[in-house]
C-alpha atoms as a PDB file:
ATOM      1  CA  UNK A   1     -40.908 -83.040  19.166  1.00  0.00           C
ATOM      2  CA  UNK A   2     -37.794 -84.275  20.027  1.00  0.00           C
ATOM      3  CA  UNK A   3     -34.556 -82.362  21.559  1.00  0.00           C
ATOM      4  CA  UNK A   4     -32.360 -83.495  18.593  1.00  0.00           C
ATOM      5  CA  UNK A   5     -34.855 -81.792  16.278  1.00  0.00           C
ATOM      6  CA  UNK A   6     -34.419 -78.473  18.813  1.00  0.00           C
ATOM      7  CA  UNK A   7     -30.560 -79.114  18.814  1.00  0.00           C
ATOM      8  CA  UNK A   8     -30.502 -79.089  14.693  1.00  0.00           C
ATOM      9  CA  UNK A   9     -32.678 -76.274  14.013  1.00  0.00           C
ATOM     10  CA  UNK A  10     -30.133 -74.132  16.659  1.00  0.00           C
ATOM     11  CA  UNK A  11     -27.088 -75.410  14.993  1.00  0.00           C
ATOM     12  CA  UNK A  12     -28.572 -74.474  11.628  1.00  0.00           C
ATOM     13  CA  UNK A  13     -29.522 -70.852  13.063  1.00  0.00           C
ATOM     14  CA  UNK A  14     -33.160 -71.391  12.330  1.00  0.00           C
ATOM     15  CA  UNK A  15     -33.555 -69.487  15.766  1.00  0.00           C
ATOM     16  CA  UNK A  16     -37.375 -69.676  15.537  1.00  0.00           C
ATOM     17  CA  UNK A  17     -38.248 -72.789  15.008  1.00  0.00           C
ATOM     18  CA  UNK A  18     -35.187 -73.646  17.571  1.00  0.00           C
ATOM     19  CA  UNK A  19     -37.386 -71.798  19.989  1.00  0.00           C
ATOM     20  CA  UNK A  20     -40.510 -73.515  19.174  1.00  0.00           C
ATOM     21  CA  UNK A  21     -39.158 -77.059  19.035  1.00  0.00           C
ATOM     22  CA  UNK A  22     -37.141 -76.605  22.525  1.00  0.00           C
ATOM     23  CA  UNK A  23     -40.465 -75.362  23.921  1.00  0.00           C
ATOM     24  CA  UNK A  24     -42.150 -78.718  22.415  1.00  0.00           C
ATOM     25  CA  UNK A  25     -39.205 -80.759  23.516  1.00  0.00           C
ATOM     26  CA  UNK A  26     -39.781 -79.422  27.163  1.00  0.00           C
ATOM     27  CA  UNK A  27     -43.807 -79.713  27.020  1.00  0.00           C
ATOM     28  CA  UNK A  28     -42.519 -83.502  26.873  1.00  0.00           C
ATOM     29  CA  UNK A  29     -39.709 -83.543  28.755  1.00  0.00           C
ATOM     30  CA  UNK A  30     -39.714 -80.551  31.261  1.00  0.00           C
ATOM     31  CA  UNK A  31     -36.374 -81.344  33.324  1.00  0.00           C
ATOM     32  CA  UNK A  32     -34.258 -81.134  30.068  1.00  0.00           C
ATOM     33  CA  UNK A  33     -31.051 -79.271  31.205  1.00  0.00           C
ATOM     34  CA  UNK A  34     -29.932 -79.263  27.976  1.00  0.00           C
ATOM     35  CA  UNK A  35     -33.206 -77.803  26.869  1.00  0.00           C
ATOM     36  CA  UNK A  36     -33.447 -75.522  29.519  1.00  0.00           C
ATOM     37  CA  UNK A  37     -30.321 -73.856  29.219  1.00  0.00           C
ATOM     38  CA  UNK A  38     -30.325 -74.225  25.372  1.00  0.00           C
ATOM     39  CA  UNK A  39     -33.535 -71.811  25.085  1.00  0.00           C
ATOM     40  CA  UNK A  40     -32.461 -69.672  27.479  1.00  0.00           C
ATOM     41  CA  UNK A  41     -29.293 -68.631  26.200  1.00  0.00           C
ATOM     42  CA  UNK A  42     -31.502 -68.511  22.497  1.00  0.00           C
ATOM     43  CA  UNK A  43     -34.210 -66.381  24.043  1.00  0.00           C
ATOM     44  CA  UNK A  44     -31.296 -64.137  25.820  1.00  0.00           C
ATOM     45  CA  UNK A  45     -29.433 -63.639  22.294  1.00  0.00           C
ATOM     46  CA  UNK A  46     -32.622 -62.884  20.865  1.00  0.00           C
ATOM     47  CA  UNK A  47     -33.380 -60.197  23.079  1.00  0.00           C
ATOM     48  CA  UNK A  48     -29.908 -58.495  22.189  1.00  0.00           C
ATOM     49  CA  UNK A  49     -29.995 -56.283  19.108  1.00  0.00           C
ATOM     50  CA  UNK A  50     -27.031 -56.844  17.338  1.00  0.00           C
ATOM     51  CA  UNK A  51     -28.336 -60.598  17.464  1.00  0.00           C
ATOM     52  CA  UNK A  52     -31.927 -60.009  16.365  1.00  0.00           C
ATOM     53  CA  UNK A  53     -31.316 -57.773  13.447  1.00  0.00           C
ATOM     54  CA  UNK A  54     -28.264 -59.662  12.220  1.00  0.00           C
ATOM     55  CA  UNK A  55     -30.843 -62.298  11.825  1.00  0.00           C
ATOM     56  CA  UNK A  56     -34.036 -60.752  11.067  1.00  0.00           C
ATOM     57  CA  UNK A  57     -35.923 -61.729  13.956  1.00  0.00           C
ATOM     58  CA  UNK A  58     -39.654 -61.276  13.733  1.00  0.00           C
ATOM     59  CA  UNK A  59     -40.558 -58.883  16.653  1.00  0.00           C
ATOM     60  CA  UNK A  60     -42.663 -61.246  18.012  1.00  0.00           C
ATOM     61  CA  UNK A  61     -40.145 -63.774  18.776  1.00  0.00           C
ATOM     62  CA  UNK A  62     -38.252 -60.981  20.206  1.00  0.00           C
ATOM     63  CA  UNK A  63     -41.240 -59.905  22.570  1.00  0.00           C
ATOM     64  CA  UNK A  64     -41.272 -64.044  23.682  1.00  0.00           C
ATOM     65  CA  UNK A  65     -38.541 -64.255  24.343  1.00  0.00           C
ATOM     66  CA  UNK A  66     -38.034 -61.460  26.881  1.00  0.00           C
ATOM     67  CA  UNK A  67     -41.530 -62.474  28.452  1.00  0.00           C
ATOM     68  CA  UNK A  68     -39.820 -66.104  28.542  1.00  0.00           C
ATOM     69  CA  UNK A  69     -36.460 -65.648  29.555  1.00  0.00           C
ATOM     70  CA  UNK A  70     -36.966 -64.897  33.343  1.00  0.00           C
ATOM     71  CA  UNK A  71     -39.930 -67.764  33.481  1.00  0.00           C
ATOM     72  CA  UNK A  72     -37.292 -70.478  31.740  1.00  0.00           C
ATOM     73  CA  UNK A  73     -34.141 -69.591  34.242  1.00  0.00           C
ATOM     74  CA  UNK A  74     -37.093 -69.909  36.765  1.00  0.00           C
ATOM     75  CA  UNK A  75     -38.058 -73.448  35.778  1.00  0.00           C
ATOM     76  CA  UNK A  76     -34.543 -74.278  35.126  1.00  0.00           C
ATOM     77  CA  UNK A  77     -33.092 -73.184  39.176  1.00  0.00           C
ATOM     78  CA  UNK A  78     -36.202 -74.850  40.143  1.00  0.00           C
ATOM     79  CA  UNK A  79     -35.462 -78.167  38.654  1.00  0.00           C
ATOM     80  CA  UNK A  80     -32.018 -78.406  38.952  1.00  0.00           C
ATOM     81  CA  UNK A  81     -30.892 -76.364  41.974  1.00  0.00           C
ATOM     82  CA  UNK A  82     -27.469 -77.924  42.032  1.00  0.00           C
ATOM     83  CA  UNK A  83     -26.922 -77.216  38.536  1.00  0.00           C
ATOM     84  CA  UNK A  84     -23.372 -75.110  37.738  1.00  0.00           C
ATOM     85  CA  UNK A  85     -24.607 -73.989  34.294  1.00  0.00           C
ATOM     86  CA  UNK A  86     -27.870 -72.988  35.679  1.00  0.00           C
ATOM     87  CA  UNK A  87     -26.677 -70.698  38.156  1.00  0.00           C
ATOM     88  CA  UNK A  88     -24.012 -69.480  35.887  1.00  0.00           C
ATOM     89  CA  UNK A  89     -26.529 -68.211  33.462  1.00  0.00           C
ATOM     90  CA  UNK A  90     -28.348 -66.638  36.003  1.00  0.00           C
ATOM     91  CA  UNK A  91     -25.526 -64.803  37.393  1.00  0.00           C
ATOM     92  CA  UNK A  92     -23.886 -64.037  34.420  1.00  0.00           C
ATOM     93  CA  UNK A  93     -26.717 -62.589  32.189  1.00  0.00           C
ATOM     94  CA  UNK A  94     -28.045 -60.330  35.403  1.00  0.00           C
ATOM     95  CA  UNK A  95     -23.828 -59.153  35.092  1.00  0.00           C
ATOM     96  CA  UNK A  96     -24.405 -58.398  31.305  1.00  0.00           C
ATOM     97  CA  UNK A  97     -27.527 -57.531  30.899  1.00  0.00           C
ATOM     98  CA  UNK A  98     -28.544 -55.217  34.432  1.00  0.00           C
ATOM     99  CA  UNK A  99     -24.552 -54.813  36.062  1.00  0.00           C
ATOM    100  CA  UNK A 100     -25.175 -57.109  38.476  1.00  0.00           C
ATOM    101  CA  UNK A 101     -21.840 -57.626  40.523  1.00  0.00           C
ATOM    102  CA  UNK A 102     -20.890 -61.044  39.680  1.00  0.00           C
ATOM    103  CA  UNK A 103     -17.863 -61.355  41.518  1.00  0.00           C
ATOM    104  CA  UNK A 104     -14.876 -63.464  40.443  1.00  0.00           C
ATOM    105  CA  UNK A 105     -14.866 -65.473  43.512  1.00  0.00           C
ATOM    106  CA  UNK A 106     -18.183 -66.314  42.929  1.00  0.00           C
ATOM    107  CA  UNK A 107     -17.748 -67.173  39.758  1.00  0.00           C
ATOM    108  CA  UNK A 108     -14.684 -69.057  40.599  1.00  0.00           C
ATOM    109  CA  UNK A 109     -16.690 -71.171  43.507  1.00  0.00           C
ATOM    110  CA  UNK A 110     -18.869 -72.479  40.273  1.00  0.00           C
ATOM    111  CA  UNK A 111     -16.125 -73.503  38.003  1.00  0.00           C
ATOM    112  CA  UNK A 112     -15.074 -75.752  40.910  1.00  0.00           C
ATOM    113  CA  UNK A 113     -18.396 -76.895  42.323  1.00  0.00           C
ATOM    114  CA  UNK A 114     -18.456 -79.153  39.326  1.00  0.00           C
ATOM    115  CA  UNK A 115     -15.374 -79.426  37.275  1.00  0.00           C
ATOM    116  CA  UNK A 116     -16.594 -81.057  33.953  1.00  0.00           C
ATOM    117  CA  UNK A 117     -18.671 -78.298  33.816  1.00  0.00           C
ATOM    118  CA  UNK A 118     -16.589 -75.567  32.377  1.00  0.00           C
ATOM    119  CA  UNK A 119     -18.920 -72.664  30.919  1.00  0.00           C
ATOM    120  CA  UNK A 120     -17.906 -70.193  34.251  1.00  0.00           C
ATOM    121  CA  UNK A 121     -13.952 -70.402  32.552  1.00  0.00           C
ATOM    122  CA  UNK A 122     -15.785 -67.953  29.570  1.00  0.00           C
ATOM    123  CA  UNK A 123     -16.023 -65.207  32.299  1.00  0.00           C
ATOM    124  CA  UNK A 124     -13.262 -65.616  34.223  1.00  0.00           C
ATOM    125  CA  UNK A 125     -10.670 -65.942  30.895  1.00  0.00           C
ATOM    126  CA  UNK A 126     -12.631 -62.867  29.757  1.00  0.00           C
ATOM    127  CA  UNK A 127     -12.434 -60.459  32.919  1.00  0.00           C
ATOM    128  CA  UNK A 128      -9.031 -61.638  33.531  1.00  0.00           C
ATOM    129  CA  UNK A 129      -7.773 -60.556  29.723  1.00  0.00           C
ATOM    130  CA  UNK A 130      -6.728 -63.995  29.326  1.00  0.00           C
ATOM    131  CA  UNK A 131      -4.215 -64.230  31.685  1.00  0.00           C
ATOM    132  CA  UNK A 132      -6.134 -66.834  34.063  1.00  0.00           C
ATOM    133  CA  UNK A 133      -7.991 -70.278  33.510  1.00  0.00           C
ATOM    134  CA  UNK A 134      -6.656 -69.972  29.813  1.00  0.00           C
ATOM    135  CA  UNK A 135      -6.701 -74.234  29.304  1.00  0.00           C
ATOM    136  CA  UNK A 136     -10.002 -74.495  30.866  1.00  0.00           C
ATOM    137  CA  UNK A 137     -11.294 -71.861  28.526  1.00  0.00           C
ATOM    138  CA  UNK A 138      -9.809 -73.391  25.216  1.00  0.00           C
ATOM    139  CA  UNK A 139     -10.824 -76.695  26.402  1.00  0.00           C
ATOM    140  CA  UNK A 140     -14.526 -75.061  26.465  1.00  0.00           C
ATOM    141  CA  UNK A 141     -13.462 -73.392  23.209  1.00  0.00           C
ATOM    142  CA  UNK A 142     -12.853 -77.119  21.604  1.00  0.00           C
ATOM    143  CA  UNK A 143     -16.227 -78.267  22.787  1.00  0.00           C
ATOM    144  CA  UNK A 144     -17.970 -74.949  21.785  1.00  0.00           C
ATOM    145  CA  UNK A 145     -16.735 -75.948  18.469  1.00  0.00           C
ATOM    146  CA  UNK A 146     -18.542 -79.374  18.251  1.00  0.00           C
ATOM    147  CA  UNK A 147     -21.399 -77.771  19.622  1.00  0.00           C
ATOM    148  CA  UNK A 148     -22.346 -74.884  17.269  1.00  0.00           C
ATOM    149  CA  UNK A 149     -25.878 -73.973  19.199  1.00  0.00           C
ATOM    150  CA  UNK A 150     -26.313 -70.222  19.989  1.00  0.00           C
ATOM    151  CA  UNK A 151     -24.848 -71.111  23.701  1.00  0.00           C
ATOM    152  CA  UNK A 152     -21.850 -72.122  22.325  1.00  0.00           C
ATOM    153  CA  UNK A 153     -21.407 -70.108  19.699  1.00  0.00           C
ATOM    154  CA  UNK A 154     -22.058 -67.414  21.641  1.00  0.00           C
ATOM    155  CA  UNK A 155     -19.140 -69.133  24.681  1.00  0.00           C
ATOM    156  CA  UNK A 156     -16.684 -69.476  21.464  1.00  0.00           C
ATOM    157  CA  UNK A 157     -16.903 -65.604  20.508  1.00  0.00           C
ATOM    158  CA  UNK A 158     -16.385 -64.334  23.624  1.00  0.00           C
ATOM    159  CA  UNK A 159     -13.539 -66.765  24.330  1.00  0.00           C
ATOM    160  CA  UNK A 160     -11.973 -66.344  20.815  1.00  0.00           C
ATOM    161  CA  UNK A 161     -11.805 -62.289  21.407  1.00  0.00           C
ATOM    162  CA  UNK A 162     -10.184 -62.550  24.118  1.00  0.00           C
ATOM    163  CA  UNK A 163      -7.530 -64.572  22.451  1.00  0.00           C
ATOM    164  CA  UNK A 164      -7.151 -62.299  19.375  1.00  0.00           C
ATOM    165  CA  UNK A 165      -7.012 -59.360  21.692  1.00  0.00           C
ATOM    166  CA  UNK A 166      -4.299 -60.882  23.560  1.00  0.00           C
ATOM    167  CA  UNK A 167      -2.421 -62.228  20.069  1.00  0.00           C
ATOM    168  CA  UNK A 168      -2.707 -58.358  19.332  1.00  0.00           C
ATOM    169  CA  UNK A 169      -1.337 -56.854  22.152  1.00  0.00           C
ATOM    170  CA  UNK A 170       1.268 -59.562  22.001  1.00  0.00           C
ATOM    171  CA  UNK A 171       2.245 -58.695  18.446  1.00  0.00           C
ATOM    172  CA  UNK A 172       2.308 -54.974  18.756  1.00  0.00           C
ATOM    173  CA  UNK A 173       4.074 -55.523  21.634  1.00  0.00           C
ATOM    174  CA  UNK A 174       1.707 -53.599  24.246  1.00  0.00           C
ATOM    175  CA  UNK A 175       0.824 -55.208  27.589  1.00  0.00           C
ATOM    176  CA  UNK A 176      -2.297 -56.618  28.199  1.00  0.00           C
ATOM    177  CA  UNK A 177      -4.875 -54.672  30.258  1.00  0.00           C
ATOM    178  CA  UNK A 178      -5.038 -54.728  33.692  1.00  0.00           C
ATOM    179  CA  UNK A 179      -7.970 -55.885  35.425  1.00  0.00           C
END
């Protein structure tokens, strides 16, 4: 099976067999980042409710994925160490998921460990109500765009509320929130 297969059935939220063909795509190719991080993110959204029912996922897939999750970010840090996006995901899904302090400094330090590698701008745009790395997140925005798997579309939606809650309070004429 090959990663574009994996990469089509994700944009086309056909989240199972997305699952199944990354999984393939790795039993041939086990240092994909892109399949890594890919199924990750996809096994993390499954495990969130609001995802899983608004797309009838079979329970089964559900129960795989939160067996798998831990075991993929595992593989993932193991084969790429350096990786920004891999430690990102770590530290950003132990924030969301378990409270985890993920502190913007830290968060920060990523963003410029590798600078093409923009996914850490998400968080920081988002705890900062848009008031900081705004052109770093749109240019993830644009790329999130192109994109369309359940990473990015999951990046874009969190990016794009921040912006409409900051178009909102700008209209009404409220200040934003402090952070």
């Amino acid at each position: 099976m090959s990663l574009a297969s994996a990469l089509q059935a994700d944009r086309d939220r056909r989240i199972e067999a997305a699952a199944d063909l990354y999984e393939a795509a790795l039993s041939e190719q086990p240092t994909s980042l892109v399949a890594l991080v890919n199924l990750a993110v996809l096994y993390w959204r499954a495990t969130e409710y609001g995802f899983s029912a608004g797309l009838g996922l079979d329970l089964a897939l559900i129960a795989r994925a939160g067996r798998r999750l831990p075991e993929v970010l595992a593989e993932a840090r193991q084969l790429h160490p350096q990786s920004t996006e891999v430690r990102f995901w770590e530290r950003y899904i132990a924030w969301a998921d378990l409270g985890e302090p993920f502190a913007i400094e830290e968060c920060e330090a990523l963003l410029r460990h590798a600078t093409s590698v923009l996914v850490p701008a998400m968080h920081l745009f988002a705890i900062s109500n848009g008031e900081k790395y705004e052109k770093e997140a749109r240019d993830l925005l644009r790329q999130c765009r192109e994109d369309r798997t359940v990473r990015a579309h999951y990046i874009a939606s969190v990016i794009e509320g921040v912006l409409k809650r900051a178009a909102w309070s700008r209209f009404h004429g409220r200040p934003r929130l402090q952070t």
